[in-house]
C-alpha atoms as a PDB file:
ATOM      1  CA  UNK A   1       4.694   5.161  16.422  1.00  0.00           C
ATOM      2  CA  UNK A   2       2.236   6.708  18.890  1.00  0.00           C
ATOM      3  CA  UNK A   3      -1.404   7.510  16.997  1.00  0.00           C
ATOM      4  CA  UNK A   4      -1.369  11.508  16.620  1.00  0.00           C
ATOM      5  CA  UNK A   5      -4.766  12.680  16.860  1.00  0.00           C
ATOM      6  CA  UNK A   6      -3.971  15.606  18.875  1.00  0.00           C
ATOM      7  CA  UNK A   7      -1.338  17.328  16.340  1.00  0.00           C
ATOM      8  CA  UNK A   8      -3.637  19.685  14.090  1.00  0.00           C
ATOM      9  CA  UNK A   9      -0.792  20.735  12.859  1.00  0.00           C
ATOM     10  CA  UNK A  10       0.390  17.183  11.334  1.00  0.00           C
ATOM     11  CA  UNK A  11      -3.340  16.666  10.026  1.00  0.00           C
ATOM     12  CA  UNK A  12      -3.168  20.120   7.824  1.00  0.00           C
ATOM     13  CA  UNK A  13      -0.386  19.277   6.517  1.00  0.00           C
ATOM     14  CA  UNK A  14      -1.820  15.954   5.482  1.00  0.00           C
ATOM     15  CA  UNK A  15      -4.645  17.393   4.249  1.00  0.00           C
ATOM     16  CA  UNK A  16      -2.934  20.032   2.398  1.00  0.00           C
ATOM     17  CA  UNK A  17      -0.580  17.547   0.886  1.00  0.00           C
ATOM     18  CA  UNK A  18      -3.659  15.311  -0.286  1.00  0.00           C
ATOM     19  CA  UNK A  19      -5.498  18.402  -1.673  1.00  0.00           C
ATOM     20  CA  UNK A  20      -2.509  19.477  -3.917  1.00  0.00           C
ATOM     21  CA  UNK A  21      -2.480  15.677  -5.355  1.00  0.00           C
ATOM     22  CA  UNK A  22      -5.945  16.597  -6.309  1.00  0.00           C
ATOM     23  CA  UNK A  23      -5.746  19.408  -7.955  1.00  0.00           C
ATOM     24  CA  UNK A  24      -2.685  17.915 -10.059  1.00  0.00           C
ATOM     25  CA  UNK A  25      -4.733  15.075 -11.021  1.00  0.00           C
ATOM     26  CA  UNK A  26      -2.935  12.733  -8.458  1.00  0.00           C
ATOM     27  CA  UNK A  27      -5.253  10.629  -6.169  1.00  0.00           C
ATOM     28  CA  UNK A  28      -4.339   7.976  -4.827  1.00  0.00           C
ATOM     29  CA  UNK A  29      -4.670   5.904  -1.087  1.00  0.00           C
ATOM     30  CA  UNK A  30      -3.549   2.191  -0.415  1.00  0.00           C
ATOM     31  CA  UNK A  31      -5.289   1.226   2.320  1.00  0.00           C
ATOM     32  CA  UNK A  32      -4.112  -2.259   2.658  1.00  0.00           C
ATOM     33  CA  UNK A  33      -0.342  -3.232   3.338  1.00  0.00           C
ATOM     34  CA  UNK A  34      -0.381  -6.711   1.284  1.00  0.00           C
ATOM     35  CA  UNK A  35      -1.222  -6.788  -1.849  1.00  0.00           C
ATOM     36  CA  UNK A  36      -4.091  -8.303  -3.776  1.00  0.00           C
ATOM     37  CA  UNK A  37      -4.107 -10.393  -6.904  1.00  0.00           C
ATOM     38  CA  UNK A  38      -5.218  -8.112  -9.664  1.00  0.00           C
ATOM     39  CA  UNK A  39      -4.169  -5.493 -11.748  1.00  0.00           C
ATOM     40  CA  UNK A  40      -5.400  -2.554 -14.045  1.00  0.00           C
ATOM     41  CA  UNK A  41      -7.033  -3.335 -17.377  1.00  0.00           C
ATOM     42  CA  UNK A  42      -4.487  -2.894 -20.564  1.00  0.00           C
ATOM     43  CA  UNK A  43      -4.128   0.542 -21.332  1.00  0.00           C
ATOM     44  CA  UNK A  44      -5.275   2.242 -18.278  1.00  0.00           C
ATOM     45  CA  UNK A  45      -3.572   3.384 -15.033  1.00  0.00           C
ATOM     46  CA  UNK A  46      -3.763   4.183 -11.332  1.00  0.00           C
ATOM     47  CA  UNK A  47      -2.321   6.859  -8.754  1.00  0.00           C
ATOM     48  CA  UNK A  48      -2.298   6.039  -5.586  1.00  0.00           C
ATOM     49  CA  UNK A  49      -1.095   8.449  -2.908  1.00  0.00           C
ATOM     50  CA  UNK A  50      -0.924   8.162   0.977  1.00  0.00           C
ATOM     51  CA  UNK A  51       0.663   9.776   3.894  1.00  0.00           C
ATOM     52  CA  UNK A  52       1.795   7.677   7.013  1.00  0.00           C
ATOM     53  CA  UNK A  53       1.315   9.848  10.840  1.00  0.00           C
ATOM     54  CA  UNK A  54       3.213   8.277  13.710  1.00  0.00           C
ATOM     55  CA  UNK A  55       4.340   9.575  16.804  1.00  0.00           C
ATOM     56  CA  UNK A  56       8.109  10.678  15.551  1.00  0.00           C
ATOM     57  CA  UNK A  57       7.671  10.680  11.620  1.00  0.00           C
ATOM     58  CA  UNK A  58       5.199  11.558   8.677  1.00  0.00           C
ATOM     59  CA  UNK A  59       5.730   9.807   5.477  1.00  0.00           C
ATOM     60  CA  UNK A  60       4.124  10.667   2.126  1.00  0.00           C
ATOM     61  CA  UNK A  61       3.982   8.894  -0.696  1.00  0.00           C
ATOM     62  CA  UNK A  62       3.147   8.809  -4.577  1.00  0.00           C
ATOM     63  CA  UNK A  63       2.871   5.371  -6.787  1.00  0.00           C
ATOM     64  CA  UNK A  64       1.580   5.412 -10.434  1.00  0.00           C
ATOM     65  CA  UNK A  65       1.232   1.935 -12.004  1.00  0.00           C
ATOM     66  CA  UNK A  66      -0.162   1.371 -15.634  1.00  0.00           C
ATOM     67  CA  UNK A  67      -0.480  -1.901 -17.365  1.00  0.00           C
ATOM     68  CA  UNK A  68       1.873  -1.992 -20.577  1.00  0.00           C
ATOM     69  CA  UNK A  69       1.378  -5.129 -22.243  1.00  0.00           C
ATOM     70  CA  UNK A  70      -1.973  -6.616 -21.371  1.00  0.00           C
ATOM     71  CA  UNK A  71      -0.485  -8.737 -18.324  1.00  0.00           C
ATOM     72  CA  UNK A  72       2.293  -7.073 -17.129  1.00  0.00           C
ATOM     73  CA  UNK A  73       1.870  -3.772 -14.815  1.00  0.00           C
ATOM     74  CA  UNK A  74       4.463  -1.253 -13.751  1.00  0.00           C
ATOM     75  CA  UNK A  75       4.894   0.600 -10.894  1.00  0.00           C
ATOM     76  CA  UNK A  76       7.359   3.729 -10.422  1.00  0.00           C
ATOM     77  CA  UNK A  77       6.914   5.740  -7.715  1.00  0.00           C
ATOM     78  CA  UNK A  78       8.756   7.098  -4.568  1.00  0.00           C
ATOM     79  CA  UNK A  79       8.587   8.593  -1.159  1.00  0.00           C
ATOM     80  CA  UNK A  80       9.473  10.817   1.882  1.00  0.00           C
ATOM     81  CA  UNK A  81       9.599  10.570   5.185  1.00  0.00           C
ATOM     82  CA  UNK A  82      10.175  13.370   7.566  1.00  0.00           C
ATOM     83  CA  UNK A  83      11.595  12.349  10.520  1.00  0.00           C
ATOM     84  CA  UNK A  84      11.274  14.343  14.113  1.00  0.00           C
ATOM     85  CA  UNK A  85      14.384  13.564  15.644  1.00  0.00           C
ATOM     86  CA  UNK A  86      16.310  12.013  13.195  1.00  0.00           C
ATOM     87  CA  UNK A  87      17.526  12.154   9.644  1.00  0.00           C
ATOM     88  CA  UNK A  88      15.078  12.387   7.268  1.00  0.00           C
ATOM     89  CA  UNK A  89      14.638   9.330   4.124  1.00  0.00           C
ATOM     90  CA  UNK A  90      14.018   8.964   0.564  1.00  0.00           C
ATOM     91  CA  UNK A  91      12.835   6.266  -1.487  1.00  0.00           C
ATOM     92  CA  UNK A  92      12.440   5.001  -5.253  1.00  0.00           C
ATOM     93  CA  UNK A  93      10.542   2.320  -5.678  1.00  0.00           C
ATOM     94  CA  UNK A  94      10.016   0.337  -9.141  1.00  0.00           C
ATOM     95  CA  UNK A  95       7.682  -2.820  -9.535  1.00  0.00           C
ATOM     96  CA  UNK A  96       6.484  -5.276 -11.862  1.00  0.00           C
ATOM     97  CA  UNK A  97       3.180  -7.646 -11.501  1.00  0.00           C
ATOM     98  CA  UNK A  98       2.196 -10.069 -14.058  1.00  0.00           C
ATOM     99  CA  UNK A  99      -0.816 -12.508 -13.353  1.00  0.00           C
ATOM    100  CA  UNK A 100      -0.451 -15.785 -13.468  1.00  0.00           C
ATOM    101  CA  UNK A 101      -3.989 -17.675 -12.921  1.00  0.00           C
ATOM    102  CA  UNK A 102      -6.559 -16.006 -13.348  1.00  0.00           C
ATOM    103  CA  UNK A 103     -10.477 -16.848 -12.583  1.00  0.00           C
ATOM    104  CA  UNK A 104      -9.621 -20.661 -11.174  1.00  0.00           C
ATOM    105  CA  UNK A 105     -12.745 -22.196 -10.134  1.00  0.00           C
ATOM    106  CA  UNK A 106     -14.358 -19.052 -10.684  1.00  0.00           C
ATOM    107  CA  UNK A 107     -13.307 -17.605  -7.323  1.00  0.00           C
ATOM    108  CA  UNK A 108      -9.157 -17.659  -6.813  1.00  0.00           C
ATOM    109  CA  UNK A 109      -6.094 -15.417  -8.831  1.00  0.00           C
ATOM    110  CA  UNK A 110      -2.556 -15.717  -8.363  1.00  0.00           C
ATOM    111  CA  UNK A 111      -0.366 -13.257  -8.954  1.00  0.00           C
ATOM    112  CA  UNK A 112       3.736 -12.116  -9.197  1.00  0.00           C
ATOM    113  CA  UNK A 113       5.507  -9.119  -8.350  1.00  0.00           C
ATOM    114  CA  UNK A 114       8.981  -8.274  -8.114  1.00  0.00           C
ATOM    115  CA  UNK A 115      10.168  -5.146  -6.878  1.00  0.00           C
ATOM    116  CA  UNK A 116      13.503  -3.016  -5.989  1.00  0.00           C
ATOM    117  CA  UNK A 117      13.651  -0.085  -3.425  1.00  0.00           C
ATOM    118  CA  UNK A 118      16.362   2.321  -3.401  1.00  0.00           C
ATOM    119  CA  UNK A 119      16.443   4.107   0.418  1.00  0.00           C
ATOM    120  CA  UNK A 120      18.842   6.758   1.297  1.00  0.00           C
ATOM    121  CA  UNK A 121      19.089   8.318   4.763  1.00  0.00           C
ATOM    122  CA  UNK A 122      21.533  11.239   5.069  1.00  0.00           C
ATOM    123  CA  UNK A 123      23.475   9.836   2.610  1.00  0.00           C
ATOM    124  CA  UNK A 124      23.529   6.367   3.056  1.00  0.00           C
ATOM    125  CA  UNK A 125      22.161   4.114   0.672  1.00  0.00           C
ATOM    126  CA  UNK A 126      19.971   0.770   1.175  1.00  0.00           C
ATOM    127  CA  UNK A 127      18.663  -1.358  -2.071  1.00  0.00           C
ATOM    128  CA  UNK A 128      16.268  -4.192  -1.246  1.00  0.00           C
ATOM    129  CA  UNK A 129      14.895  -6.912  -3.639  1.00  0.00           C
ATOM    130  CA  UNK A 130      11.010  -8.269  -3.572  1.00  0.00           C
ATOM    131  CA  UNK A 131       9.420 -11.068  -4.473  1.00  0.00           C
ATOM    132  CA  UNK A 132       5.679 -11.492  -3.312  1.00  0.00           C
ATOM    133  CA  UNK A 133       3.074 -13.736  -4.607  1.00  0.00           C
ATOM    134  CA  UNK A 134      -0.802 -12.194  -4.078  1.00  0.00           C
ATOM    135  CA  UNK A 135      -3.527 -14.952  -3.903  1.00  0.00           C
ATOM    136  CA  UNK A 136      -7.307 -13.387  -3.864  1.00  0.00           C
ATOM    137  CA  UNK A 137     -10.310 -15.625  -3.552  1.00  0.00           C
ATOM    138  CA  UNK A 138     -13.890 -14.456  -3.586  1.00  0.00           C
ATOM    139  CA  UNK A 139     -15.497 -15.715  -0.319  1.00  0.00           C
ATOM    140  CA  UNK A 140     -18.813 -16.643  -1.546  1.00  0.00           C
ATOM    141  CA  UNK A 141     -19.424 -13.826  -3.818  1.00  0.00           C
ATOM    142  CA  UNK A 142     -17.237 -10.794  -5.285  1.00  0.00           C
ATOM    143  CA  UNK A 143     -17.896  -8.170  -2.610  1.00  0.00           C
ATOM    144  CA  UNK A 144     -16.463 -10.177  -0.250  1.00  0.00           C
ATOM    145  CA  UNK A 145     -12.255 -11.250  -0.660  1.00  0.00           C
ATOM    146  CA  UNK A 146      -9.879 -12.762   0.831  1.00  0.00           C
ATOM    147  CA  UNK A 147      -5.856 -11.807   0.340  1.00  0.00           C
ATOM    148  CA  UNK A 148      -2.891 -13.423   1.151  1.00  0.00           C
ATOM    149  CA  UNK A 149       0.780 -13.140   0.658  1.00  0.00           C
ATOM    150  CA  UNK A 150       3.504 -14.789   0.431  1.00  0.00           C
ATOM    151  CA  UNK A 151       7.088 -13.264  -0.503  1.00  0.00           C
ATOM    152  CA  UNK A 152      10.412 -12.712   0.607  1.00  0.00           C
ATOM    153  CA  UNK A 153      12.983  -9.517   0.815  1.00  0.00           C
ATOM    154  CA  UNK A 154      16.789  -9.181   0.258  1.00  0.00           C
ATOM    155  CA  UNK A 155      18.325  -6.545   1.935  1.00  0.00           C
ATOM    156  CA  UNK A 156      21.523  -6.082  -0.643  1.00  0.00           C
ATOM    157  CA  UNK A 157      24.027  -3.921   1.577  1.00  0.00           C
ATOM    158  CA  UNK A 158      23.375  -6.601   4.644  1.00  0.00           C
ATOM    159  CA  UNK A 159      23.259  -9.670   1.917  1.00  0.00           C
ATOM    160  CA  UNK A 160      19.996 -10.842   4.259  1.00  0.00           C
ATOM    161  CA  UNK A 161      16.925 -12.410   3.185  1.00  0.00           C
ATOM    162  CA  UNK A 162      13.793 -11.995   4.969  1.00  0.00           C
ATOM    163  CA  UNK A 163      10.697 -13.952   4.884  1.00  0.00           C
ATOM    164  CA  UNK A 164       7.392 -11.222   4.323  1.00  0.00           C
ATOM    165  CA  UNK A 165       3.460 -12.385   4.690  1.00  0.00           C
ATOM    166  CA  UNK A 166       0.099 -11.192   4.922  1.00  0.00           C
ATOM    167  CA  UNK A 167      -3.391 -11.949   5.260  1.00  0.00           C
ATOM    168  CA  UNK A 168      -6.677  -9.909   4.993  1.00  0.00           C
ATOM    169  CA  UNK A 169      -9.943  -8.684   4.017  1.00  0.00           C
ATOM    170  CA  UNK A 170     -11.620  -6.789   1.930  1.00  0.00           C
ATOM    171  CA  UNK A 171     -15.544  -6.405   2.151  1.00  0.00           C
ATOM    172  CA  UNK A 172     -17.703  -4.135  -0.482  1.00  0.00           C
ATOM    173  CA  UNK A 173     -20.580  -3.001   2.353  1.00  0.00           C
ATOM    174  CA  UNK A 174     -22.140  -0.862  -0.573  1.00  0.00           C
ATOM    175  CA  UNK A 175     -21.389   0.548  -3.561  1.00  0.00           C
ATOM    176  CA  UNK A 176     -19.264   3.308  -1.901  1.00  0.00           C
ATOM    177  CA  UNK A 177     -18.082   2.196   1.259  1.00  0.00           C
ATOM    178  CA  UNK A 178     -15.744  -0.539   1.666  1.00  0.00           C
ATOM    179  CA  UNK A 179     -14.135  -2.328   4.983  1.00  0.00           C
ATOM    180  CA  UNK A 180     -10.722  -3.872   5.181  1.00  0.00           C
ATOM    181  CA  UNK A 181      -8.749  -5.990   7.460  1.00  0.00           C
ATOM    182  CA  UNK A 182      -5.599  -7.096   7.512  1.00  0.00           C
ATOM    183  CA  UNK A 183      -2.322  -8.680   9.628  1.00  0.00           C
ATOM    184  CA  UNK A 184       1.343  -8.679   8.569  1.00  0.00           C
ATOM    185  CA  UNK A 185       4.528  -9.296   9.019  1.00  0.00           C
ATOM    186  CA  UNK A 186       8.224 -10.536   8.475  1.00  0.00           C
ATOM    187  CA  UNK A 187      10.179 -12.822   9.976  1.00  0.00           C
ATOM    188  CA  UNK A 188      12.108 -11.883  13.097  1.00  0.00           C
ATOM    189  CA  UNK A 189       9.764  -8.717  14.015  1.00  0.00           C
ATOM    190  CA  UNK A 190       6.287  -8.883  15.925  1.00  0.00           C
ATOM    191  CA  UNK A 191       2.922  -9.413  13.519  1.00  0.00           C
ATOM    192  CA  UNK A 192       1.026  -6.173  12.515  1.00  0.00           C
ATOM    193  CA  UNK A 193      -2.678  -5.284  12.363  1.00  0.00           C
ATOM    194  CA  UNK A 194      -4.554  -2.445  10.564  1.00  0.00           C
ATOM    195  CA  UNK A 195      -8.383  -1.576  10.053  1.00  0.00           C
ATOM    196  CA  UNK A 196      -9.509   0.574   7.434  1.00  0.00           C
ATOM    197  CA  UNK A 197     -12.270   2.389   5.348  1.00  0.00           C
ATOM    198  CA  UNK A 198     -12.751   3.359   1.914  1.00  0.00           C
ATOM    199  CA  UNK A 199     -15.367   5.776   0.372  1.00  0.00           C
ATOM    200  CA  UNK A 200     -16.265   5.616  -3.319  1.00  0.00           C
ATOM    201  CA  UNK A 201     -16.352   9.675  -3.840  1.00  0.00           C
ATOM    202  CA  UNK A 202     -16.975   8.095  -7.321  1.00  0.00           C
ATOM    203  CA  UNK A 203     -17.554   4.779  -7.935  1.00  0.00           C
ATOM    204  CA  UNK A 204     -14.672   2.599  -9.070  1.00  0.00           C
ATOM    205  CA  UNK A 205     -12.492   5.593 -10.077  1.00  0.00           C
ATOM    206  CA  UNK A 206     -11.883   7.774  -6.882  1.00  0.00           C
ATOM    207  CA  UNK A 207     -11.556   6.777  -3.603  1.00  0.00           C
ATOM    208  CA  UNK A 208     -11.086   8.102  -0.045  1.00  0.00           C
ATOM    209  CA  UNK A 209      -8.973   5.817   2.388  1.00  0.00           C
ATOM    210  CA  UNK A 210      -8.423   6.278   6.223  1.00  0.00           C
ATOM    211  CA  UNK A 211      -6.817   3.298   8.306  1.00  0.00           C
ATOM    212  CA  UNK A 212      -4.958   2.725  11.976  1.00  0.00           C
ATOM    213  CA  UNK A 213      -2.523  -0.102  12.480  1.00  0.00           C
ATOM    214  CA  UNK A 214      -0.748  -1.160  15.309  1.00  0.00           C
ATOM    215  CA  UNK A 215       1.690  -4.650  16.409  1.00  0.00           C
ATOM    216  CA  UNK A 216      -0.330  -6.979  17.906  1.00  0.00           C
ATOM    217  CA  UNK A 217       1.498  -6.198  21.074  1.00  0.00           C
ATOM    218  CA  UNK A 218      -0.437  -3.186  21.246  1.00  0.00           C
ATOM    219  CA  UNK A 219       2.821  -1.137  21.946  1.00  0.00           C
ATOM    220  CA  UNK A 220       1.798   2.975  21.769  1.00  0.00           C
ATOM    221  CA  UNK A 221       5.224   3.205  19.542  1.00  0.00           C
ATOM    222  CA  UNK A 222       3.919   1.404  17.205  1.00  0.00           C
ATOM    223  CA  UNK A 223       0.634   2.770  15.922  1.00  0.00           C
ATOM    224  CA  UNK A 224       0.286   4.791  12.454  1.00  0.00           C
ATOM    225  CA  UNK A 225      -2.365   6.358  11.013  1.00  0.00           C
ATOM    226  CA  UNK A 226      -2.749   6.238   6.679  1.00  0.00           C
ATOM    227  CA  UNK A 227      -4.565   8.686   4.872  1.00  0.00           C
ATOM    228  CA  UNK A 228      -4.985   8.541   0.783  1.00  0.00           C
ATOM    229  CA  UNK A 229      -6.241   8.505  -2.410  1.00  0.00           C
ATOM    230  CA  UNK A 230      -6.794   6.350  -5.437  1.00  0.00           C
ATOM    231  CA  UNK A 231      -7.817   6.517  -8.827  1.00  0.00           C
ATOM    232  CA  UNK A 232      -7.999   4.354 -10.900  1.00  0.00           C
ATOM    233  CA  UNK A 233      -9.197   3.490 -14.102  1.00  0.00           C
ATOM    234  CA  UNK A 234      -7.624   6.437 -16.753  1.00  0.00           C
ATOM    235  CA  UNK A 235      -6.757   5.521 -19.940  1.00  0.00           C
ATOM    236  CA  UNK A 236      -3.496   6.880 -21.695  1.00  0.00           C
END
């Protein structure tokens, strides 16, 4: 997972790939790994849209997720990933996120989220079960937050459970720009890192991502870049 900075091929095809989800009303970036606390308002949605560069594969991804029933959002969405010298991998992914305290103290939310991912690779199949629990606290005011995670995955085909968690955060510099910073990990494997920026093209509805990430290790196979989009906030 080497950082490609050098491929201009790889970054067009990012860039075209991020364009197109534009122009069909798709935008969308994630620019953290965990997972914070909230969700959209009842009624509304968000797309958000990303592609993952690493030294042997490019990933690109699409995930919708509209709030049904005033607490409970859904998430449907799915991805590809294109390896180099290997076989290439699809994914389905469904979720569900309710929140369950809300506003304690003024500055901490709790949330749930269970998921299901449905991999195949050349045509082998993996299903894995999530459960995470998002906790976001305002660090002295609201452009300043603190995320953490706690969950666990169950990798059905291999009947093995794995313990997931995160920490980061997530700092409103202006009303555009935003900083984030994060670690992350499961057990058994070596922590992660990632940095990342946001731009507000406009304000609370589309945004601009761009992040690196690497294991704390600092291993040049293990670096990615993210590029994306999100929007947020449209009504159906």
């Amino acid at each position: 997972m080497n950082l490609i900075v050098k491929r201009p091929v790889i970054v067009g095809r990012v860039i075209t790939v991020l364009l197109f989800l534009l122009h069909q009303s798709a935008h969308a970036g994630r620019p953290m790994e965990i997972d914070d606390a909230g969700i959209v308002d009842q009624g509304t949605c968000q797309l958000e849209a990303w592609a993952d560069i690493r030294q042997h594969s490019e990933g690109y991804w699409l995930m919708p997720a509209c709030n049904i029933g005033g607490n409970l959002e859904l998430s449907l969405g799915g991805g590809f990933q294109h390896e180099k010298h290997a076989d290439h991998g699809k994914t389905i992914s469904v979720q569900a996120k309710t929140v369950v305290i809300e506003g304690l103290a003024e500055y901490l939310d709790v949330a749930v989220s269970v998921g299901y991912d449905f991999h195949r690779i050349d045509g082998d199949a993996e299903r894995e079960w999530t459960l995470n629990v998002p906790v976001t606290m305002a660090l002295g005011s609201e452009h300043l937050l603190w995320h953490n995670n706690i969950g666990t995955v169950f990798e059905q085909e291999d009947e093995h459970w794995l313990l997931t968690w995160g920490a980061g955060l997530e700092y409103a510099a202006t009303e555009r720009v935003s900083l984030y910073a994060e670690i992350f990990g499961e057990s058994g494997t070596r922590p992660f890192y990632q940095l990342a920026t946001g731009y507000w093209w406009f304000p609370e509805q589309l945004q601009v991502t761009f992040g690196f990430a690497d294991s704390l290790e600092g291993s040049r196979d293990e670096r990615w870049l993210t590029l994306g989009l999100n929007w947020v906030g449209w009504s159906f």
